[in-house]
Protein backbone atom coordinates (compact mmCIF):
# COMPACT_ATOMS: atom_id res chain seq x y z
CA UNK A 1 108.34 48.01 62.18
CA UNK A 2 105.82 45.11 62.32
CA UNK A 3 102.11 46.03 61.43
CA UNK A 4 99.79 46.09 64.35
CA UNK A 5 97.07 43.36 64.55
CA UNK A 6 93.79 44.12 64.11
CA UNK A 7 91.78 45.50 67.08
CA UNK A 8 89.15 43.61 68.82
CA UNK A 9 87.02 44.17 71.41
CA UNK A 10 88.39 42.34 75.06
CA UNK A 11 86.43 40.44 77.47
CA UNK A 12 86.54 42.52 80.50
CA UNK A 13 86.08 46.38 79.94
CA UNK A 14 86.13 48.64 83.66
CA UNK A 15 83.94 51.81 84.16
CA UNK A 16 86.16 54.73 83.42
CA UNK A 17 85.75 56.63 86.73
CA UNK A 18 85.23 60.52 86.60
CA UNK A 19 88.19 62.09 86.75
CA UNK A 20 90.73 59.81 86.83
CA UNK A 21 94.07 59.66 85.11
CA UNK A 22 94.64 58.18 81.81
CA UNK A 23 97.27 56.37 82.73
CA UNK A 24 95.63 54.47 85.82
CA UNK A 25 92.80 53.33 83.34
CA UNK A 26 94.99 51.69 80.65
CA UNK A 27 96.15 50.09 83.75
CA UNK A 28 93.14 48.92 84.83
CA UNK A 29 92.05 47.85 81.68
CA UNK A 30 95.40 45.98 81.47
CA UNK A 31 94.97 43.95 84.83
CA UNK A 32 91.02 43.29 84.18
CA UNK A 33 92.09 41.20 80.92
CA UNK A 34 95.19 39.33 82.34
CA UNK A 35 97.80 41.42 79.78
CA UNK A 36 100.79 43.14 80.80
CA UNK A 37 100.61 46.28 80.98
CA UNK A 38 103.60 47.65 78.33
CA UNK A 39 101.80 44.49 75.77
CA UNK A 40 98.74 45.79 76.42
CA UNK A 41 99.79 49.52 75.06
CA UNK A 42 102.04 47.82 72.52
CA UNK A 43 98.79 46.86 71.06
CA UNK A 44 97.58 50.51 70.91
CA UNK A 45 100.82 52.00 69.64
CA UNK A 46 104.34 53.16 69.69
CA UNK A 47 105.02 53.28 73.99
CA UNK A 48 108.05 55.32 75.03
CA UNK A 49 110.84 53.47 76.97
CA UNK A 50 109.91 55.04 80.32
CA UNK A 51 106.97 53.51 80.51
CA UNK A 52 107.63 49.95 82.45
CA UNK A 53 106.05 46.79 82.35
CA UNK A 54 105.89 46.56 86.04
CA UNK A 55 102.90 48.58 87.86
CA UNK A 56 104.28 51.95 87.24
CA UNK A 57 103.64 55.08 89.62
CA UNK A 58 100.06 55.27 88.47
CA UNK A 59 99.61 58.50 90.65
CA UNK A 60 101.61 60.74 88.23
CA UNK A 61 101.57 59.07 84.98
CA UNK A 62 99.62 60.87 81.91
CA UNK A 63 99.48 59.07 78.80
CA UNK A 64 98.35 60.73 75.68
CA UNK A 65 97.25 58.94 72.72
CA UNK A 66 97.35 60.13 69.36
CA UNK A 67 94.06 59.83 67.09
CA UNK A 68 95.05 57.06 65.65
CA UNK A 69 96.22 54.97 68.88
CA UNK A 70 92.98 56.50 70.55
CA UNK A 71 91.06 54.72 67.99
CA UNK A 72 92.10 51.73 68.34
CA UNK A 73 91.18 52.17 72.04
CA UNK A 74 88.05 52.47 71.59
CA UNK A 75 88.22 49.44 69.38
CA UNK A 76 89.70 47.48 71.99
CA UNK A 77 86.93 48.99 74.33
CA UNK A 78 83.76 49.48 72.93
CA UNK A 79 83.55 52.63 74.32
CA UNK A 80 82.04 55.90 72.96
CA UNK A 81 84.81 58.39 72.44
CA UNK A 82 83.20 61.34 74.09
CA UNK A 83 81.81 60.01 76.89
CA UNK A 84 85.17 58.45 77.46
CA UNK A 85 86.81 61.77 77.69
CA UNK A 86 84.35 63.25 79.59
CA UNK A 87 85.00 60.82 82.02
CA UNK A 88 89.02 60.78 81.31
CA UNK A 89 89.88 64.23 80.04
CA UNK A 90 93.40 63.34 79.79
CA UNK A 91 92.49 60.62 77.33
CA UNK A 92 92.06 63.00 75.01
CA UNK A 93 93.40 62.03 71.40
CA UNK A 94 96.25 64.50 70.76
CA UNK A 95 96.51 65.44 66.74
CA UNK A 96 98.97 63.61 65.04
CA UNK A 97 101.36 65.08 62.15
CA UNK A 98 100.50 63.28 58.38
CA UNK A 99 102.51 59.92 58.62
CA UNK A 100 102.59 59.59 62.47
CA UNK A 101 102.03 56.01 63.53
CA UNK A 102 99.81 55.25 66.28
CA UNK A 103 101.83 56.66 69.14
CA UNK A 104 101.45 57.24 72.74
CA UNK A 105 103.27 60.04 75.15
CA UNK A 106 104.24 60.07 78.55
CA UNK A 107 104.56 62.89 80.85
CA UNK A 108 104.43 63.25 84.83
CA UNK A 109 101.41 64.68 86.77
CA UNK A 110 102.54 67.46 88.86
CA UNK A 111 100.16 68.75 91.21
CA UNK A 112 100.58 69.92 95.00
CA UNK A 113 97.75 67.78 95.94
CA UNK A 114 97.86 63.56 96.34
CA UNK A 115 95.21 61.53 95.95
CA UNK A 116 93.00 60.45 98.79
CA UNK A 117 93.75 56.51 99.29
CA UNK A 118 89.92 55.92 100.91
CA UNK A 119 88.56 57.56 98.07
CA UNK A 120 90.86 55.54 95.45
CA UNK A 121 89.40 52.42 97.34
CA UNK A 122 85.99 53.68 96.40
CA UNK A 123 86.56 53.80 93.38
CA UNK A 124 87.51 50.73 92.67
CA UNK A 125 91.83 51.47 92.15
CA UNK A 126 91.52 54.06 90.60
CA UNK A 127 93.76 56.86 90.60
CA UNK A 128 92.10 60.66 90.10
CA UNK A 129 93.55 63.96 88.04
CA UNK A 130 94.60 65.63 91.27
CA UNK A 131 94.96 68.87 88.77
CA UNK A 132 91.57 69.93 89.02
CA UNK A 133 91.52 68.88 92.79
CA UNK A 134 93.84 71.80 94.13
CA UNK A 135 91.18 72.79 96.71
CA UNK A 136 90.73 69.37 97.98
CA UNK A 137 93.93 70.01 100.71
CA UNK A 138 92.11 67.80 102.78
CA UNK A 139 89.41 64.90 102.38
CA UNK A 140 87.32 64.88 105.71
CA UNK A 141 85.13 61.88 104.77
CA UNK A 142 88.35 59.55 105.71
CA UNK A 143 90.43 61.79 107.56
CA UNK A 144 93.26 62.79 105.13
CA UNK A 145 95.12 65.83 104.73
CA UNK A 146 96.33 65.74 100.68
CA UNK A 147 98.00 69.31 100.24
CA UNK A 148 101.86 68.53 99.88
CA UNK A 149 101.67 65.41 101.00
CA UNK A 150 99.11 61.97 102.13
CA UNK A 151 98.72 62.02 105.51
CA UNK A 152 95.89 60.27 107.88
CA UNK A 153 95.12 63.11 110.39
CA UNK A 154 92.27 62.53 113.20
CA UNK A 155 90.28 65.52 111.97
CA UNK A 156 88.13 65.27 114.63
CA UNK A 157 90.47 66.76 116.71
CA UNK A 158 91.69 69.66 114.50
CA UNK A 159 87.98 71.02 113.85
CA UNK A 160 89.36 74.68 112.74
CA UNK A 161 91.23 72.75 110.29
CA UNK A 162 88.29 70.53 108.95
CA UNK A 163 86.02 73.81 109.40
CA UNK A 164 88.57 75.58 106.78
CA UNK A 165 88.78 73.08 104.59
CA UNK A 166 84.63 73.40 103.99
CA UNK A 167 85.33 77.17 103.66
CA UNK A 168 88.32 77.07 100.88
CA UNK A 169 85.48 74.55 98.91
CA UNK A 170 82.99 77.08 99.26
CA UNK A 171 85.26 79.75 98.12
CA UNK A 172 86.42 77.36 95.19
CA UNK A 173 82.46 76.75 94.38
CA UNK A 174 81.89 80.86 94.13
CA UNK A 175 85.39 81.92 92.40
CA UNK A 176 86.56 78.67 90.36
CA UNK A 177 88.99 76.11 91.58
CA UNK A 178 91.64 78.03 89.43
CA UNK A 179 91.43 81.31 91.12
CA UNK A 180 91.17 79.88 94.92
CA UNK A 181 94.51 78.09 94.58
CA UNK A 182 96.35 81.08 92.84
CA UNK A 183 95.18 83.08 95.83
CA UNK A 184 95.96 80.19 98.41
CA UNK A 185 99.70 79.84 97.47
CA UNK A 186 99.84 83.79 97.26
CA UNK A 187 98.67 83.15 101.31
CA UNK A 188 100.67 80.31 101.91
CA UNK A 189 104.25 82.39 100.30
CA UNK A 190 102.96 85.19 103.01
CA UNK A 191 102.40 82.58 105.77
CA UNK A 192 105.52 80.35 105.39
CA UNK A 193 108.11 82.59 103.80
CA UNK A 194 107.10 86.42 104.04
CA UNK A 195 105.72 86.88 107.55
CA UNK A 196 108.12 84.21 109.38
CA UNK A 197 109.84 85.92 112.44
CA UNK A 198 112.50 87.73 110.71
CA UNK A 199 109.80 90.71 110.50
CA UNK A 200 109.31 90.34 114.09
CA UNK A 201 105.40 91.30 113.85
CA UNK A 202 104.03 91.85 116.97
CA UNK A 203 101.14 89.08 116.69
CA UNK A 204 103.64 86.60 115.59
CA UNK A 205 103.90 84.53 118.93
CA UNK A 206 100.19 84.25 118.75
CA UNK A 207 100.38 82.85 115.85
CA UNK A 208 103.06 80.78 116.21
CA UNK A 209 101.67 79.19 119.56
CA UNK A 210 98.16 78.44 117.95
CA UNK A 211 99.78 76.20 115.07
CA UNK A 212 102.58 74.83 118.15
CA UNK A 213 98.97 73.79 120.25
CA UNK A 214 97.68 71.93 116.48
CA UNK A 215 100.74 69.85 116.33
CA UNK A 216 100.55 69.23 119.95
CA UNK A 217 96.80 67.90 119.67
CA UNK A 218 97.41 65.83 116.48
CA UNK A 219 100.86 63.82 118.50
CA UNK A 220 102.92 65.41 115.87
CA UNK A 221 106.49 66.93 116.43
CA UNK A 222 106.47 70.58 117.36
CA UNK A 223 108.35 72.60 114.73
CA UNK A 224 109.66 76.18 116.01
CA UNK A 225 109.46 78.61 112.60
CA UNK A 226 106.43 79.00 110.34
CA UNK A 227 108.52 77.35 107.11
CA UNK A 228 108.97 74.16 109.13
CA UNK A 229 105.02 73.93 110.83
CA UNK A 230 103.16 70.93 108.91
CA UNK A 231 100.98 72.32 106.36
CA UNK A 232 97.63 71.28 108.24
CA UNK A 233 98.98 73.16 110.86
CA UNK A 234 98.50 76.40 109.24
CA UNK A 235 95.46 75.58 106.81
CA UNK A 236 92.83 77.58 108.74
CA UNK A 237 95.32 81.09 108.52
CA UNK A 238 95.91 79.97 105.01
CA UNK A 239 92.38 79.75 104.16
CA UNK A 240 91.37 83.39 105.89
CA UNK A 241 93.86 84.94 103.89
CA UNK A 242 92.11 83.31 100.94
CA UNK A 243 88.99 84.81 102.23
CA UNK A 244 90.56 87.78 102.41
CA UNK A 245 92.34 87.76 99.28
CA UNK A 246 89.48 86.53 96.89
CA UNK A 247 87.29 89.08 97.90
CA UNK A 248 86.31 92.01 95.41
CA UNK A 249 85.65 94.46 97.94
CA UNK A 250 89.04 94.08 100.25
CA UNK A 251 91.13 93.24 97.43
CA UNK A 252 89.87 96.67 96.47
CA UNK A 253 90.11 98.18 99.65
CA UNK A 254 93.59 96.92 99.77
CA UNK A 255 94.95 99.02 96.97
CA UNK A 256 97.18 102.29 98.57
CA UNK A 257 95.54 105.45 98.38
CA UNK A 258 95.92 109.17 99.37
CA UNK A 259 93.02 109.16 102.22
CA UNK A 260 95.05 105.39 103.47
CA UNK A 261 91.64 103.94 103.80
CA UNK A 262 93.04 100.48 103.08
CA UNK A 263 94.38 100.68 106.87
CA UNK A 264 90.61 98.97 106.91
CA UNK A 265 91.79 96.20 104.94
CA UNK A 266 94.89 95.09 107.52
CA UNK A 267 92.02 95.66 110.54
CA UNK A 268 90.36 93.12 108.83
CA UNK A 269 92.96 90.76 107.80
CA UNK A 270 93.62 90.95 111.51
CA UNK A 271 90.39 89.98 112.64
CA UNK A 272 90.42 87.15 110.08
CA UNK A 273 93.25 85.64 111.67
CA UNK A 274 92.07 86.13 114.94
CA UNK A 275 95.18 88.41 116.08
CA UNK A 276 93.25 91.51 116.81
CA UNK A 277 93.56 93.06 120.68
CA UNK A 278 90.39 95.21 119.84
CA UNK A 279 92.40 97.90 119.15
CA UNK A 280 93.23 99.50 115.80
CA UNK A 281 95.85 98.19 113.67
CA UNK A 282 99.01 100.53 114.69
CA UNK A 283 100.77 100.55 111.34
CA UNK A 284 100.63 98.64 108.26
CA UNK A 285 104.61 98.26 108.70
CA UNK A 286 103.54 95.04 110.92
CA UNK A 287 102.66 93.48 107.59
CA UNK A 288 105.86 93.76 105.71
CA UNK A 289 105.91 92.84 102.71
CA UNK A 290 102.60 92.67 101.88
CA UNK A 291 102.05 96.57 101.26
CA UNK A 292 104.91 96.95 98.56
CA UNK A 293 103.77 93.53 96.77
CA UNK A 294 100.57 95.67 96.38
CA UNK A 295 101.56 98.69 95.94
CA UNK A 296 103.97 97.08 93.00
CA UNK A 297 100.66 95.49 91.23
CA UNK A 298 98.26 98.83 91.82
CA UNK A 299 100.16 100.78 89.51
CA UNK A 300 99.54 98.09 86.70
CA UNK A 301 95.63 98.55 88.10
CA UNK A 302 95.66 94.54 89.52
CA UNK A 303 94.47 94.02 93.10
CA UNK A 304 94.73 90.62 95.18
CA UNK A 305 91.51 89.03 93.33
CA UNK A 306 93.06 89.38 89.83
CA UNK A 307 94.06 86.33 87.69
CA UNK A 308 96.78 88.28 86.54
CA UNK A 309 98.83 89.24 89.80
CA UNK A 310 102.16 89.11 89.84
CA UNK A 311 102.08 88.77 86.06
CA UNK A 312 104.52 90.69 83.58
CA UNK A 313 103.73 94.11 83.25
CA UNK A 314 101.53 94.64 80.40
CA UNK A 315 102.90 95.56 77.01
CA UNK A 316 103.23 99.37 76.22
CA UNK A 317 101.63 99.97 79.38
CA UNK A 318 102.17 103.41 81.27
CA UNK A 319 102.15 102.49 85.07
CA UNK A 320 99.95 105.19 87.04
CA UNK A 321 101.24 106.79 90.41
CA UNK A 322 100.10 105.24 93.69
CA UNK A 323 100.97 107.89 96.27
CA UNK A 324 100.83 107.94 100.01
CA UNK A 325 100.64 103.81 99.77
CA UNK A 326 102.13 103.45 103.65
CA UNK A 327 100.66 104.07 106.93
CA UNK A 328 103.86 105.60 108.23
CA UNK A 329 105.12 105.78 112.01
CA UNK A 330 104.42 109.18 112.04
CA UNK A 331 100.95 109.59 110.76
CA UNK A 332 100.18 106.52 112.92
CA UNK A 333 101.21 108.70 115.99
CA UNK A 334 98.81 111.42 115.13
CA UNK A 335 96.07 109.36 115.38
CA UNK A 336 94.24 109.79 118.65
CA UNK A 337 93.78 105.46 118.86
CA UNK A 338 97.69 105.58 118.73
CA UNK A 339 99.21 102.73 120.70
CA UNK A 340 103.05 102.48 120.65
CA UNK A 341 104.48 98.72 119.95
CA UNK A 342 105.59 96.54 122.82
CA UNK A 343 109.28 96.44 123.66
């Protein structure tokens, strides 16, 4: 193996650009200075094969130096090291073994979220970390919906949509970007896979024909079963179940118990979605299977708001007895509210 030459410092050295991927700043570095790009990290270190020499998919593509390759980045650069990962956090210098060569690692970026192609433009090409962006399902400043996949959306015309989207960032802002998304694919599973039509809820239709009327407005085609409906579609249900979900007191309303006070939680989980006739919820059955999934965690003492729902069971640990965790057809009848279901 040939010796490396000795760094020195290139002409042209870009702004790192807060939060963007490693990868899409070598890059840029790369192209500023008129070097290819593999060259360029030949000059840095060992490069794996599946990194080309052609513009690679700079959306997904983490490189991670080791210290030695990361110093002769900043070599190269001129940069300081930690304001460069502040800036880059991937760039971080991984610890080498004794021996190791300057070396750099490749890995793809997988993340539910894309990157917002207006915003990229503002920034000058360069590509973002979409991992700590999971909240960001949609950017309103240029009108594109980013959860799942990039798509330019006239916002303008969906305002429940855009008017979610502020609320899940709000959410994210109070309860940590982590959290939020845990709880918003717990509410999109519900939406898409657990409360589809094979449960044959009796607000259902409503449901469905609010997200059919969203695709309608936006000139999309209409899609007839939750799992197919675009994802925008259903963003502002999606987002009131996060509400719901996030929140200390109905996550802890929504635990089963004796007196069945959490029938309070499904009257408001109704209301949030905007399903509720005015009159009380008949039975909790119309939310199958949401009561079991939380009558499963309450005996390891989680609600909906804890980090670790739907976690392993804890080791050694006894679960406790949830009794009288269902709102059954016949207490529901001896309430004097009692309405019996449609058809």
């Amino acid at each position: 193996m040939n010796p490396l030459p000795a760094p020195r410092k290139v002409p042209v050295v870009p702004r790192p650009r807060h939060g963007e991927l490693s990868g899409s700043y070598l890059w840029r570095v790369a192209q500023a200075n008129r070097i290819g790009f593999r060259p360029f990290l030949c000059l840095l270190g060992t490069v794996p094969s599946a990194v080309a020499s052609k513009r690679p998919d700079l959306a997904v593509m983490v490189l991670t130096l080791n210290d030695t390759a990361f110093t002769r980045l900043l070599a190269y650069t001129g940069l300081d090291a930690a304001n460069l990962i502040k800036a880059i956090p991937s760039l971080a210098p991984r610890s080498q073994t004794p021996g190791e060569p300057p070396t750099i690692r490749f890995s793809s970026l997988k993340s539910q979220v894309a990157d917002c192609p207006g915003c990229r433009l503002r920034r000058g090409g360069a590509y973002a970390d979409t991992r700590g962006l999971g909240h960001k399902a949609a950017c309103l400043r240029h009108g594109y919906w980013l959860y799942g996949q990039t798509q330019r959306l006239g916002l303008a015309e969906l305002p429940e949509a855009a008017a979610a989207q502020r609320r899940l960032e709000r959410i994210a802002a109070r309860c940590g970007p982590a959290a939020v998304m845990r709880t918003f694919e717990l509410a999109t599973w519900y939406l898409e896979h657990a409360w589809r039509i094979d449960y044959h809820p009796h607000w259902y239709p409503l449901l469905l024909e609010r997200w059919q009327g969203r695709v309608h407005t936006a000139g999309a085609t209409a899609a007839g079963t939750t799992w197919q409906m675009p994802s925008w579609a259903t963003h502002p249900e999606r987002v009131a179940l996060t509400a719901v979900f996030t929140s200390p007191y109905w996550a802890a309303q929504a635990v089963p118990r004796a007196d069945r006070r959490h029938r309070l939680f499904y009257e408001h989980l109704a209301a949030e979605l905007g399903i509720s006739d005015g009159r009380p919820l008949r039975t909790i059955r119309s939310f199958d299977p949401l009561p079991p999934d939380i009558h499963a965690q309450a005996r390891w003492g989680r609600v909906l708001s804890d980090p670790d729902w739907n976690a392993p069971p804890p080791i050694a640990a006894i679960p406790r007895q949830v009794v009288n965790y269902d709102i059954t057809e016949a207490y529901a009848m001896s309430l004097p509210w009692y309405f019996p279901a449609a058809g």
